[in-house]
PDB file of N, CA and C in Angstrom:
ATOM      1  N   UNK A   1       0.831  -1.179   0.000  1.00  0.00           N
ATOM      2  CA  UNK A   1       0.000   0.000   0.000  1.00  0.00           C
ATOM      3  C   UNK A   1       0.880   1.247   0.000  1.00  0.00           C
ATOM      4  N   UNK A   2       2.026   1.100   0.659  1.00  0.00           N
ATOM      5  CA  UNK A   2       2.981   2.407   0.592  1.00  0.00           C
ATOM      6  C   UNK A   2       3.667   2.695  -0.634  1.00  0.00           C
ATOM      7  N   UNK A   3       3.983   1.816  -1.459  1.00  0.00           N
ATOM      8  CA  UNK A   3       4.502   2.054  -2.827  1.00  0.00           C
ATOM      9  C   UNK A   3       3.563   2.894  -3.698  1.00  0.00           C
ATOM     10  N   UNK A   4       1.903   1.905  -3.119  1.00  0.00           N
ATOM     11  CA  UNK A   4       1.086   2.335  -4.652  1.00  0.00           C
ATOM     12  C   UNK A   4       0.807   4.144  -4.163  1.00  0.00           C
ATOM     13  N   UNK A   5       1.028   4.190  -2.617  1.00  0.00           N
ATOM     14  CA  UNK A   5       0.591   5.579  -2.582  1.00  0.00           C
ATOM     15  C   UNK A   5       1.859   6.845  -2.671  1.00  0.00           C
ATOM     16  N   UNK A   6       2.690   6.135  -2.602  1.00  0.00           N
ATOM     17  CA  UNK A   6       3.771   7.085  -3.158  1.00  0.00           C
ATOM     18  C   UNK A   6       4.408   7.207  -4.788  1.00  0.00           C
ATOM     19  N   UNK A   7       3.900   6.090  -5.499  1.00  0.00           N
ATOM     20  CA  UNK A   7       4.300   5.620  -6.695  1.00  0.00           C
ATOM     21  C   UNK A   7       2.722   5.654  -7.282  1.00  0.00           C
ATOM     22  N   UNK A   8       2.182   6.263  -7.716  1.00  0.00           N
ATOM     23  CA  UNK A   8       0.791   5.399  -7.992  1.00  0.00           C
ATOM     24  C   UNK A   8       0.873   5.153  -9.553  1.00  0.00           C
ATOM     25  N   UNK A   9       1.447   6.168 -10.273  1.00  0.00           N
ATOM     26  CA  UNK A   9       1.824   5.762 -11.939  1.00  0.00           C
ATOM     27  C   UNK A   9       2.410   4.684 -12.375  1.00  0.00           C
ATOM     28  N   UNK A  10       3.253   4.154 -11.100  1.00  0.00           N
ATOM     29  CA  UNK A  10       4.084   2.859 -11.179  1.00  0.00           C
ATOM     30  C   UNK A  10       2.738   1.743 -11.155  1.00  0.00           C
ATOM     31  N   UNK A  11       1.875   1.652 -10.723  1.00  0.00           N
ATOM     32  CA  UNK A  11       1.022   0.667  -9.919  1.00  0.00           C
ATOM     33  C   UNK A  11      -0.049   0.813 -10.752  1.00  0.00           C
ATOM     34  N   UNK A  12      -0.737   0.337 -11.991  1.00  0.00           N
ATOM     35  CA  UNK A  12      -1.480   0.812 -12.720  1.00  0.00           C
ATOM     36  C   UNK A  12      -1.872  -0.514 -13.629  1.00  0.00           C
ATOM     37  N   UNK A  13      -3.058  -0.546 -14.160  1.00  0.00           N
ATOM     38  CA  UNK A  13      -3.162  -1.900 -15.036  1.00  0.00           C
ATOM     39  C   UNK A  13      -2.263  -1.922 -16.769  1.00  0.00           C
ATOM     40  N   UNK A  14      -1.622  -1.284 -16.494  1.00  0.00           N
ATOM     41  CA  UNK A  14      -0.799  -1.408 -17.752  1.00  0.00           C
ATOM     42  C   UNK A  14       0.218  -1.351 -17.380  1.00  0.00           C
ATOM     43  N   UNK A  15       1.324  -0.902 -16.112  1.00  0.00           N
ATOM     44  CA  UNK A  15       2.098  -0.927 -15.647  1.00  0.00           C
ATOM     45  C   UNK A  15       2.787  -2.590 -15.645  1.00  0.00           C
ATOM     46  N   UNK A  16       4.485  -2.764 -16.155  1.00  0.00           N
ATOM     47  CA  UNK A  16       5.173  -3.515 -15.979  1.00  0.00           C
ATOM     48  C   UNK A  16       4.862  -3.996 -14.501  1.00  0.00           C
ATOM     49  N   UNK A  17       5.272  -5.551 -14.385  1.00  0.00           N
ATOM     50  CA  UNK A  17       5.204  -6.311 -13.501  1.00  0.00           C
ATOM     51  C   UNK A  17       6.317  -5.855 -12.293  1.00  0.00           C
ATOM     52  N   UNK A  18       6.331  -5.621 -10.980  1.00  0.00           N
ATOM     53  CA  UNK A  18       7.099  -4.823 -10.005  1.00  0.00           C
ATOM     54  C   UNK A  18       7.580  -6.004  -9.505  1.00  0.00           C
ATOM     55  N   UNK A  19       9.066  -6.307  -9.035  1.00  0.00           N
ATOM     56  CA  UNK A  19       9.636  -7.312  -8.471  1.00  0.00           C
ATOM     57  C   UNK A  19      10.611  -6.495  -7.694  1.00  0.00           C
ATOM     58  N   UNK A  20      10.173  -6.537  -6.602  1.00  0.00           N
ATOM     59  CA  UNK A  20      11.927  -6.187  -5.446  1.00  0.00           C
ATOM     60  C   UNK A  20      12.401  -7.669  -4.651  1.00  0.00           C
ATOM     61  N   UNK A  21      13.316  -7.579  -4.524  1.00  0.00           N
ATOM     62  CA  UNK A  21      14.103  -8.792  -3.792  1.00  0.00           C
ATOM     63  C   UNK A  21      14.638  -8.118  -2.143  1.00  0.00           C
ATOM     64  N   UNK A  22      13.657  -8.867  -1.057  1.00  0.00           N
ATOM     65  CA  UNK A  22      14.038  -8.605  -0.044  1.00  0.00           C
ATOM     66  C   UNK A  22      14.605  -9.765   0.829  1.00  0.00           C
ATOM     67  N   UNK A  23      15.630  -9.465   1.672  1.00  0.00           N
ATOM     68  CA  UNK A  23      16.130 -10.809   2.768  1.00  0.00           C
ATOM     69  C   UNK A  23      16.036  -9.910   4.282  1.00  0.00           C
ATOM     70  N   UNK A  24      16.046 -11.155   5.068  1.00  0.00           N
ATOM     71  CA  UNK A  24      16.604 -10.420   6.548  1.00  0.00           C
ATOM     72  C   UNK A  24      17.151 -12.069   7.018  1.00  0.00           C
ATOM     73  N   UNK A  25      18.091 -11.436   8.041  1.00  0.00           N
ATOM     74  CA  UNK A  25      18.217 -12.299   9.247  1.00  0.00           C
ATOM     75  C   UNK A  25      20.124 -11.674   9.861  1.00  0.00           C
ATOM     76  N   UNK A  26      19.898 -12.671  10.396  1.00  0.00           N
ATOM     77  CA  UNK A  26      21.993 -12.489  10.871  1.00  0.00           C
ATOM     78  C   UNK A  26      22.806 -12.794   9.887  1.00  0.00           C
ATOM     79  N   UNK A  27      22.582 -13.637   8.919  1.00  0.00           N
ATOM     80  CA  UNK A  27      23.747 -13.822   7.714  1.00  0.00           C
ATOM     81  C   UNK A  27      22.877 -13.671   6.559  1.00  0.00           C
ATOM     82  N   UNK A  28      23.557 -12.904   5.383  1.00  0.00           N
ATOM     83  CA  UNK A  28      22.720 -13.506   3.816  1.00  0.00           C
ATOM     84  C   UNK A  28      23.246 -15.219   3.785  1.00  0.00           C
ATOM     85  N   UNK A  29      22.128 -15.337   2.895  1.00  0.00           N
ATOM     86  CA  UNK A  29      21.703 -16.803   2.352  1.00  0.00           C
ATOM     87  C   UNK A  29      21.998 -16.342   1.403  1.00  0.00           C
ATOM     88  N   UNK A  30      22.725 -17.168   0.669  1.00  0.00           N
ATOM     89  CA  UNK A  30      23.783 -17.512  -0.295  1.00  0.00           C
ATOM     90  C   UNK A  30      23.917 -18.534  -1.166  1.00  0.00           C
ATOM     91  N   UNK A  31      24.031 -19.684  -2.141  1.00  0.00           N
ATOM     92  CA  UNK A  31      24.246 -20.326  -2.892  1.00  0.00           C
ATOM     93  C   UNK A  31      25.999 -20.767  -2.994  1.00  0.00           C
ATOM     94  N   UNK A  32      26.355 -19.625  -3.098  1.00  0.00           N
ATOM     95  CA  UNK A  32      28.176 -19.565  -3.786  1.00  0.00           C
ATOM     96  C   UNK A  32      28.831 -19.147  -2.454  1.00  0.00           C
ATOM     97  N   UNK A  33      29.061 -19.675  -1.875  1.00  0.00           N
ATOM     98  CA  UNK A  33      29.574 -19.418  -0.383  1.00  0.00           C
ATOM     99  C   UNK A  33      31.464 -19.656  -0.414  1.00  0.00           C
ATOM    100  N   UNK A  34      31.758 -20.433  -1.949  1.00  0.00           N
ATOM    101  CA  UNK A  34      33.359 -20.178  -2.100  1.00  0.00           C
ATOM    102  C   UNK A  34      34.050 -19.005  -1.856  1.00  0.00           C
ATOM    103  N   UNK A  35      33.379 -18.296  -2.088  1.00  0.00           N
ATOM    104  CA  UNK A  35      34.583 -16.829  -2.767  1.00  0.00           C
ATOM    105  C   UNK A  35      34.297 -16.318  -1.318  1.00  0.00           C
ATOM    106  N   UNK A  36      33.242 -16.140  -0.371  1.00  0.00           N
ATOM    107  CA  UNK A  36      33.683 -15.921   0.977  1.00  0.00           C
ATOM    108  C   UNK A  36      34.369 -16.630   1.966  1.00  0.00           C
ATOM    109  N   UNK A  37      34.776 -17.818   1.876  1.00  0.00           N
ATOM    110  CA  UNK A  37      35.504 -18.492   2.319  1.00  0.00           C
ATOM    111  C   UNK A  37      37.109 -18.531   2.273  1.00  0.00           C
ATOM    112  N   UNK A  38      36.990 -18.035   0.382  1.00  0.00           N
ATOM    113  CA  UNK A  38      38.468 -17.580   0.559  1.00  0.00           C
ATOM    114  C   UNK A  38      38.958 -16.181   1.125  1.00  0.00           C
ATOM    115  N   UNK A  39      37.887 -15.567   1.436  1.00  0.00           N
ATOM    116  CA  UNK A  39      38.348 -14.328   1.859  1.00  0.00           C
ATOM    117  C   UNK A  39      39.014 -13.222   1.059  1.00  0.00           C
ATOM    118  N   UNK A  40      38.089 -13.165   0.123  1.00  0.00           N
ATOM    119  CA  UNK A  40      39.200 -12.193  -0.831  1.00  0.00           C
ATOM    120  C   UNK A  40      38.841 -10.392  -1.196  1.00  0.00           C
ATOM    121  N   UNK A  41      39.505  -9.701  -1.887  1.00  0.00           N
ATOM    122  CA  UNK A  41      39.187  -7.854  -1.769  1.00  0.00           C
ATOM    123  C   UNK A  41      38.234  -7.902  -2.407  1.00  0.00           C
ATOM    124  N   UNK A  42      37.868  -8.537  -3.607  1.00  0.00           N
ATOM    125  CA  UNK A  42      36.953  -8.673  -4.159  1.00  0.00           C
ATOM    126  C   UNK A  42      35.508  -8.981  -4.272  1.00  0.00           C
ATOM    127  N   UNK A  43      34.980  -8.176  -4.975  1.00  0.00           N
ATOM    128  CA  UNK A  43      33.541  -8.458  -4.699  1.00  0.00           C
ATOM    129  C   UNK A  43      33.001 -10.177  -5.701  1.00  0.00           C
ATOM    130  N   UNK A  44      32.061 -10.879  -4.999  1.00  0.00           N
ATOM    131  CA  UNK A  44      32.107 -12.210  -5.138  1.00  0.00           C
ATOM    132  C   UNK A  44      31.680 -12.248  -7.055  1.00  0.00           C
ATOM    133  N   UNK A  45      32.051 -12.738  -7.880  1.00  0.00           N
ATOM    134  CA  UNK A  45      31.619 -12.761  -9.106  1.00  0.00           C
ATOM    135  C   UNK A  45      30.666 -13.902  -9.735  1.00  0.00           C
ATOM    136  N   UNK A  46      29.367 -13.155  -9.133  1.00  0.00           N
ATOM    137  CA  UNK A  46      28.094 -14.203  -9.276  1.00  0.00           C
ATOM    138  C   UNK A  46      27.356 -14.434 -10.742  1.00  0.00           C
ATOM    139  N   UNK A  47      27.849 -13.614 -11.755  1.00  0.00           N
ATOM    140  CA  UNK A  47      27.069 -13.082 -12.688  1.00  0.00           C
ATOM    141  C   UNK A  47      27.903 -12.643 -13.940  1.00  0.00           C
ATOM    142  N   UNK A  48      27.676 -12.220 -14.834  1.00  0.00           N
ATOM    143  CA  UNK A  48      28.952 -12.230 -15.666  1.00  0.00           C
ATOM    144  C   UNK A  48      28.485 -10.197 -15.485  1.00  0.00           C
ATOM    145  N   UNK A  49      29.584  -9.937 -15.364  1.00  0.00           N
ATOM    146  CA  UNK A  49      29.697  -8.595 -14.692  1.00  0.00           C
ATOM    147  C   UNK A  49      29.867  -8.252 -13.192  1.00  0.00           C
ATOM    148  N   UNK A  50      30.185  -9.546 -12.633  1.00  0.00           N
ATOM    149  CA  UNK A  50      30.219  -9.084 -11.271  1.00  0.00           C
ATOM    150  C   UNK A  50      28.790  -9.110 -10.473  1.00  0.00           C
ATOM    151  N   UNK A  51      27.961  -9.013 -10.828  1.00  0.00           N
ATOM    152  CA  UNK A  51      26.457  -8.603 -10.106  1.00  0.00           C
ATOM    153  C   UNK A  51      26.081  -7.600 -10.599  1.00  0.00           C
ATOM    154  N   UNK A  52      26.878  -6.529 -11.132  1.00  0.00           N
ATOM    155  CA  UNK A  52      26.520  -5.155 -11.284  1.00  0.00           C
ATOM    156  C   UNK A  52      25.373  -4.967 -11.948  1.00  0.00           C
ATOM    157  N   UNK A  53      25.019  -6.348 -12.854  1.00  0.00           N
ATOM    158  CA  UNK A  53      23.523  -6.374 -13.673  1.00  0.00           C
ATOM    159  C   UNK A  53      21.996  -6.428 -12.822  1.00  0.00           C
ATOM    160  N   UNK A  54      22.676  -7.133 -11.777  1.00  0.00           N
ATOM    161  CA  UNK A  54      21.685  -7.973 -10.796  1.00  0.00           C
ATOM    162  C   UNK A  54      20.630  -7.003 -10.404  1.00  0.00           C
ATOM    163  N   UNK A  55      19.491  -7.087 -10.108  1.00  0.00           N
ATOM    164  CA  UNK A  55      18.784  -6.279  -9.144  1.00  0.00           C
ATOM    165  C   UNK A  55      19.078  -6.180  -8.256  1.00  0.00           C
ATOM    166  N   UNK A  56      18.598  -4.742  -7.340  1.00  0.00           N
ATOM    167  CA  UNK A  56      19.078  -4.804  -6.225  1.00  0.00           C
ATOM    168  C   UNK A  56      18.663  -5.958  -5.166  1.00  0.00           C
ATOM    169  N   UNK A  57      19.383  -5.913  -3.885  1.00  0.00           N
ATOM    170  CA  UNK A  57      18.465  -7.157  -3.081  1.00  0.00           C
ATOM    171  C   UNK A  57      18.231  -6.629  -1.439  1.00  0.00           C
ATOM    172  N   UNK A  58      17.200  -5.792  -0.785  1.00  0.00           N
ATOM    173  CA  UNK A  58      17.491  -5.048   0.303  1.00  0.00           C
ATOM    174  C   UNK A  58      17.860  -6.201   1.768  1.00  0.00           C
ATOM    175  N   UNK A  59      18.472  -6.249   2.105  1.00  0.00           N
ATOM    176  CA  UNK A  59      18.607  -6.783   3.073  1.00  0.00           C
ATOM    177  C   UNK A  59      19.028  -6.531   4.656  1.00  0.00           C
ATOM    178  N   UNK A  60      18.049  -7.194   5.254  1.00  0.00           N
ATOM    179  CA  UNK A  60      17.257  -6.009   6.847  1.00  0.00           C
ATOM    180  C   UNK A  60      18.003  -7.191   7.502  1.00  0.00           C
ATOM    181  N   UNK A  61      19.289  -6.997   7.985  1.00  0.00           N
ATOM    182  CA  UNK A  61      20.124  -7.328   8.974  1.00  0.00           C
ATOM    183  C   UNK A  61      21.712  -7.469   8.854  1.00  0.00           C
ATOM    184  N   UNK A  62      22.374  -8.491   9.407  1.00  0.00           N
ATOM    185  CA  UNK A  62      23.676  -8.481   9.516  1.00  0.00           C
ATOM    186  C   UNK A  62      24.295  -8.453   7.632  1.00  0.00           C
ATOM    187  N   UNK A  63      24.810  -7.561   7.556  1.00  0.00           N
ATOM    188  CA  UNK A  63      25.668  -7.714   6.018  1.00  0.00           C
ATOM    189  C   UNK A  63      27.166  -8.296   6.363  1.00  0.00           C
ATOM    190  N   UNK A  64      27.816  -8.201   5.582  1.00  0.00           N
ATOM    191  CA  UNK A  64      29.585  -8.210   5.026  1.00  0.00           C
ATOM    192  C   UNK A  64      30.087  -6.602   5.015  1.00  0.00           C
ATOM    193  N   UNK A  65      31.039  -6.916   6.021  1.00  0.00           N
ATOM    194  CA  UNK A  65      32.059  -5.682   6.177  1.00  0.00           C
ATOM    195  C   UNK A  65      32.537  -5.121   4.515  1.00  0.00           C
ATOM    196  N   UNK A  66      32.457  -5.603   3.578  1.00  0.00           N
ATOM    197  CA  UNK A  66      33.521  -6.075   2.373  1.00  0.00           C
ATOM    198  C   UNK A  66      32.306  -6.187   1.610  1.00  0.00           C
ATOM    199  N   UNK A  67      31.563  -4.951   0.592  1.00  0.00           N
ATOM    200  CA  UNK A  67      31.054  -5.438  -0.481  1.00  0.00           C
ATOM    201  C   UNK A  67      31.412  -6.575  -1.335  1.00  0.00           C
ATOM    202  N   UNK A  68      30.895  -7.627  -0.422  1.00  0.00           N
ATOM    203  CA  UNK A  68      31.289  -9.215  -1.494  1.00  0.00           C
ATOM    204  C   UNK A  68      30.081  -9.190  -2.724  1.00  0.00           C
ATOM    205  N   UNK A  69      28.615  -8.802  -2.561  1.00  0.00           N
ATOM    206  CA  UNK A  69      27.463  -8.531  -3.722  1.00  0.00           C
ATOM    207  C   UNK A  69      27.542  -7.554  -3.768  1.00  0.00           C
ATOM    208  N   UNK A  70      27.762  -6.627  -4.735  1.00  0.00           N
ATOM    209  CA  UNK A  70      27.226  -5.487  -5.066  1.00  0.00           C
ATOM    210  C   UNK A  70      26.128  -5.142  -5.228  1.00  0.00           C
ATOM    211  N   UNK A  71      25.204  -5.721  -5.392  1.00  0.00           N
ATOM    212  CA  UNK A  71      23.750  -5.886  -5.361  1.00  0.00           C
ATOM    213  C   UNK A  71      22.806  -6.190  -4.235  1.00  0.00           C
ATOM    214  N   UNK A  72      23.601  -6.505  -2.705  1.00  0.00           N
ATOM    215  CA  UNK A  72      23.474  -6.479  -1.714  1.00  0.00           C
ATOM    216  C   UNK A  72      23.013  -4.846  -1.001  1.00  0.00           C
ATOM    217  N   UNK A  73      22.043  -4.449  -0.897  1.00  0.00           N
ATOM    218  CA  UNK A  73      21.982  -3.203   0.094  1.00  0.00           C
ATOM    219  C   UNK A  73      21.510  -3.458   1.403  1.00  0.00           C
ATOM    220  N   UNK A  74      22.459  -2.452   2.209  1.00  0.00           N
ATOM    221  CA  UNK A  74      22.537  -3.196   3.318  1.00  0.00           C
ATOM    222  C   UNK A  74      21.020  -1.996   4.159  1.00  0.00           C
ATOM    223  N   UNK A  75      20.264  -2.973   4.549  1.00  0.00           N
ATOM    224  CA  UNK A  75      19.565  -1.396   5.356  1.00  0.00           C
ATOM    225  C   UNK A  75      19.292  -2.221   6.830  1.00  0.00           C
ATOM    226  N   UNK A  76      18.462  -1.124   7.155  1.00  0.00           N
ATOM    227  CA  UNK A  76      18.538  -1.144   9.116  1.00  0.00           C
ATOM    228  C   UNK A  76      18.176  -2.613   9.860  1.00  0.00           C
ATOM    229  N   UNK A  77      18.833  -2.701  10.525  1.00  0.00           N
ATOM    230  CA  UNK A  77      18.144  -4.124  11.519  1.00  0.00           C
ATOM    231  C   UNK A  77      16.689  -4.253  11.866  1.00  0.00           C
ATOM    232  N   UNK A  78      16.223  -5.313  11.462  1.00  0.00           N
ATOM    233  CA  UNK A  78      14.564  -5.459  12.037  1.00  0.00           C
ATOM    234  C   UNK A  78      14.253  -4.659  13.255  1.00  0.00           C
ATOM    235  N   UNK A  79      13.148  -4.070  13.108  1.00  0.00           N
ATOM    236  CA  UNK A  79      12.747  -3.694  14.296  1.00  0.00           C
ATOM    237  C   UNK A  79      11.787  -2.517  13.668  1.00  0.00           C
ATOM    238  N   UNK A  80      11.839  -0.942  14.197  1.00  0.00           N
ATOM    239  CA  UNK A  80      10.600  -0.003  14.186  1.00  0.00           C
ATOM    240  C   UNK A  80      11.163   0.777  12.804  1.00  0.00           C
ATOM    241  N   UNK A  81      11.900   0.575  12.419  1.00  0.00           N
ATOM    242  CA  UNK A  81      11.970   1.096  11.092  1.00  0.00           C
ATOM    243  C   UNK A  81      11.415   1.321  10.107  1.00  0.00           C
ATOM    244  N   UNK A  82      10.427   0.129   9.389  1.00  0.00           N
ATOM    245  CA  UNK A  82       9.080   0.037   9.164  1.00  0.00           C
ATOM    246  C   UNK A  82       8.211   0.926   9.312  1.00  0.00           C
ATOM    247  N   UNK A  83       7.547   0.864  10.674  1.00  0.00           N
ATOM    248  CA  UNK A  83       6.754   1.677  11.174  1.00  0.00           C
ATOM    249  C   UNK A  83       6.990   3.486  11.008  1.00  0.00           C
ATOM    250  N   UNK A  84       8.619   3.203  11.319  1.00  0.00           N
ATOM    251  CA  UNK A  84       8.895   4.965  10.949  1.00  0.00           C
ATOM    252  C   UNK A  84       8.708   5.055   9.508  1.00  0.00           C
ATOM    253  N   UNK A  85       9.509   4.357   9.065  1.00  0.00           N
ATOM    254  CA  UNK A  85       9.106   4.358   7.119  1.00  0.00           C
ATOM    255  C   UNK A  85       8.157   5.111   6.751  1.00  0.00           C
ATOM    256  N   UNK A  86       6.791   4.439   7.101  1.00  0.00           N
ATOM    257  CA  UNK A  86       5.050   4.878   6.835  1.00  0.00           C
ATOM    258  C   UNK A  86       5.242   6.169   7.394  1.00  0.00           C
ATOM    259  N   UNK A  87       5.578   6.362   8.669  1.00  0.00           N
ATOM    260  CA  UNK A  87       5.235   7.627   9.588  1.00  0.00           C
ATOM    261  C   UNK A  87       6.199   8.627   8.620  1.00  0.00           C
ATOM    262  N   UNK A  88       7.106   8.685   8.146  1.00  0.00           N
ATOM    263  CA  UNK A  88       7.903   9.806   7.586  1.00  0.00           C
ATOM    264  C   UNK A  88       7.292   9.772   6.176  1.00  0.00           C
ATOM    265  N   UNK A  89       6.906   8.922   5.237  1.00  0.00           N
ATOM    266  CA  UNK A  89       6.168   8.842   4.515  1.00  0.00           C
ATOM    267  C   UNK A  89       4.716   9.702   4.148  1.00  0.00           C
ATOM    268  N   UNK A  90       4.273   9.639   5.183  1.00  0.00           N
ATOM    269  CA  UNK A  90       2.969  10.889   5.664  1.00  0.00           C
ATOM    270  C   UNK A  90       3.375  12.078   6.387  1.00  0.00           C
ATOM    271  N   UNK A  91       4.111  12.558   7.252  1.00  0.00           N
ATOM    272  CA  UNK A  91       4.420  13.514   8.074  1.00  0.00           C
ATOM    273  C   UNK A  91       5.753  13.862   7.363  1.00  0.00           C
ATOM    274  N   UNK A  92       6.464  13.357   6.939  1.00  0.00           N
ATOM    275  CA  UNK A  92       7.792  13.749   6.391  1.00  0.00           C
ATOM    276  C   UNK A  92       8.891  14.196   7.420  1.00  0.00           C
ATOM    277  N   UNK A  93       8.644  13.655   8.995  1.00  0.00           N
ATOM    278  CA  UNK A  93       9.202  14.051  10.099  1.00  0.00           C
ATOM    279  C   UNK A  93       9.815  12.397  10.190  1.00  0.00           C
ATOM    280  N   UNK A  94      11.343  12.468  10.718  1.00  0.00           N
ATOM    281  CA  UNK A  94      11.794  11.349  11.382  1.00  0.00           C
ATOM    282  C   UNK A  94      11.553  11.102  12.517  1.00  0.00           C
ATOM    283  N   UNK A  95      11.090   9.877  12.744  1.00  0.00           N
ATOM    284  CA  UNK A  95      10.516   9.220  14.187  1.00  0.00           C
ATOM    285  C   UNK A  95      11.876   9.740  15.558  1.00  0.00           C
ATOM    286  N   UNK A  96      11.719   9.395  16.480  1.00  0.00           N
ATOM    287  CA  UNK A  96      12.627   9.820  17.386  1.00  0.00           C
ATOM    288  C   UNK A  96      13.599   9.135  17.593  1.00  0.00           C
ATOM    289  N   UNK A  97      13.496   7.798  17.274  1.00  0.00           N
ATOM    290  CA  UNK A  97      14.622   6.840  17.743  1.00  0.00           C
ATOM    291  C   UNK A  97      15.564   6.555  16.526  1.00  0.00           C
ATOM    292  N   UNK A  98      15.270   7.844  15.446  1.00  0.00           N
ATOM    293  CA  UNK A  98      16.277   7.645  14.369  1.00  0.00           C
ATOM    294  C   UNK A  98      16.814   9.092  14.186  1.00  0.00           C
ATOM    295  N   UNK A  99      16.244   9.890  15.300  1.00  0.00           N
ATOM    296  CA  UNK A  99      17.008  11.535  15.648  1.00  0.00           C
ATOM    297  C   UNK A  99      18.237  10.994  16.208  1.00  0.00           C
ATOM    298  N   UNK A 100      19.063  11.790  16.436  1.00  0.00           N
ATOM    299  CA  UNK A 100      20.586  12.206  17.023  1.00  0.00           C
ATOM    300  C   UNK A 100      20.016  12.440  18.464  1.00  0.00           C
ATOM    301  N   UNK A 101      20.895  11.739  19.685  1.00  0.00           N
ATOM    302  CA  UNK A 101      20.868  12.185  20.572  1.00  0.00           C
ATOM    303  C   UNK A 101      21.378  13.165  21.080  1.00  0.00           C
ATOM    304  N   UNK A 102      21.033  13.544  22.133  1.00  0.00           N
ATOM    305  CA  UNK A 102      21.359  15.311  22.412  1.00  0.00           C
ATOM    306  C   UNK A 102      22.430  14.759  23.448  1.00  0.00           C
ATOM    307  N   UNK A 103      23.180  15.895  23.447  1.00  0.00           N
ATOM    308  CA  UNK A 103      24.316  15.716  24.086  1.00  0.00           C
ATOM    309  C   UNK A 103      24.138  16.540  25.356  1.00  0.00           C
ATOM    310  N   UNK A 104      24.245  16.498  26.959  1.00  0.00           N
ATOM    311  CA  UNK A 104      23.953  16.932  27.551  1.00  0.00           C
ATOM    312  C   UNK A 104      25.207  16.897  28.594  1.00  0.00           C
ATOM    313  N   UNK A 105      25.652  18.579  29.205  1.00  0.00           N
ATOM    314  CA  UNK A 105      26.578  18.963  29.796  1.00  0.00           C
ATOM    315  C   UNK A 105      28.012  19.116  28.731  1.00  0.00           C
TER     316      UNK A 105
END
């Protein structure tokens, strides 16, 4: 419901088919788990280009220090984020627990 009301031209009966790729947890789930094993500078080469073709894939928890997917975005840990999402979405104000704390003395 938050897409179609911020996107609504996107969301339409003639509108292309919408696919996002979301994960969460403590580790990505993976397939090709070699190229992190060897530990290398490189980002893992899943794809012919690296990933760089790939869609993005948002993923709501623990990432890799080391862009190993490039197609990996890393966003906030489960929890009220969500909820602020919608709320800044309508009010255009950030919730409080994603303000800066005040520094006091």
């Amino acid at each position: 419901v938050l897409l179609r009301t911020i996107f609504p031209e996107r969301f339409t009966r003639n509108s292309p088919e919408f696919i996002m790729g979301v994960s969460s947890g403590d580790y990505p789930a993976m397939a090709d788990q070699e190229c992190i094993y060897r530990d290398q500078d490189a980002p893992c080469d899943v794809s012919e280009g690296g990933g760089l073709n790939m869609a993005p894939v948002l993923h709501f928890g623990s990432v890799f220090r080391k862009a190993m997917f490039p197609n990996m975005v890393a966003m906030p840990m489960p929890g009220q984020h969500l909820d602020c999402f919608v709320s800044w979405s309508l009010t255009k104000e950030v919730c409080a627990q994603f303000q800066p704390q005040q520094v006091i003395g």
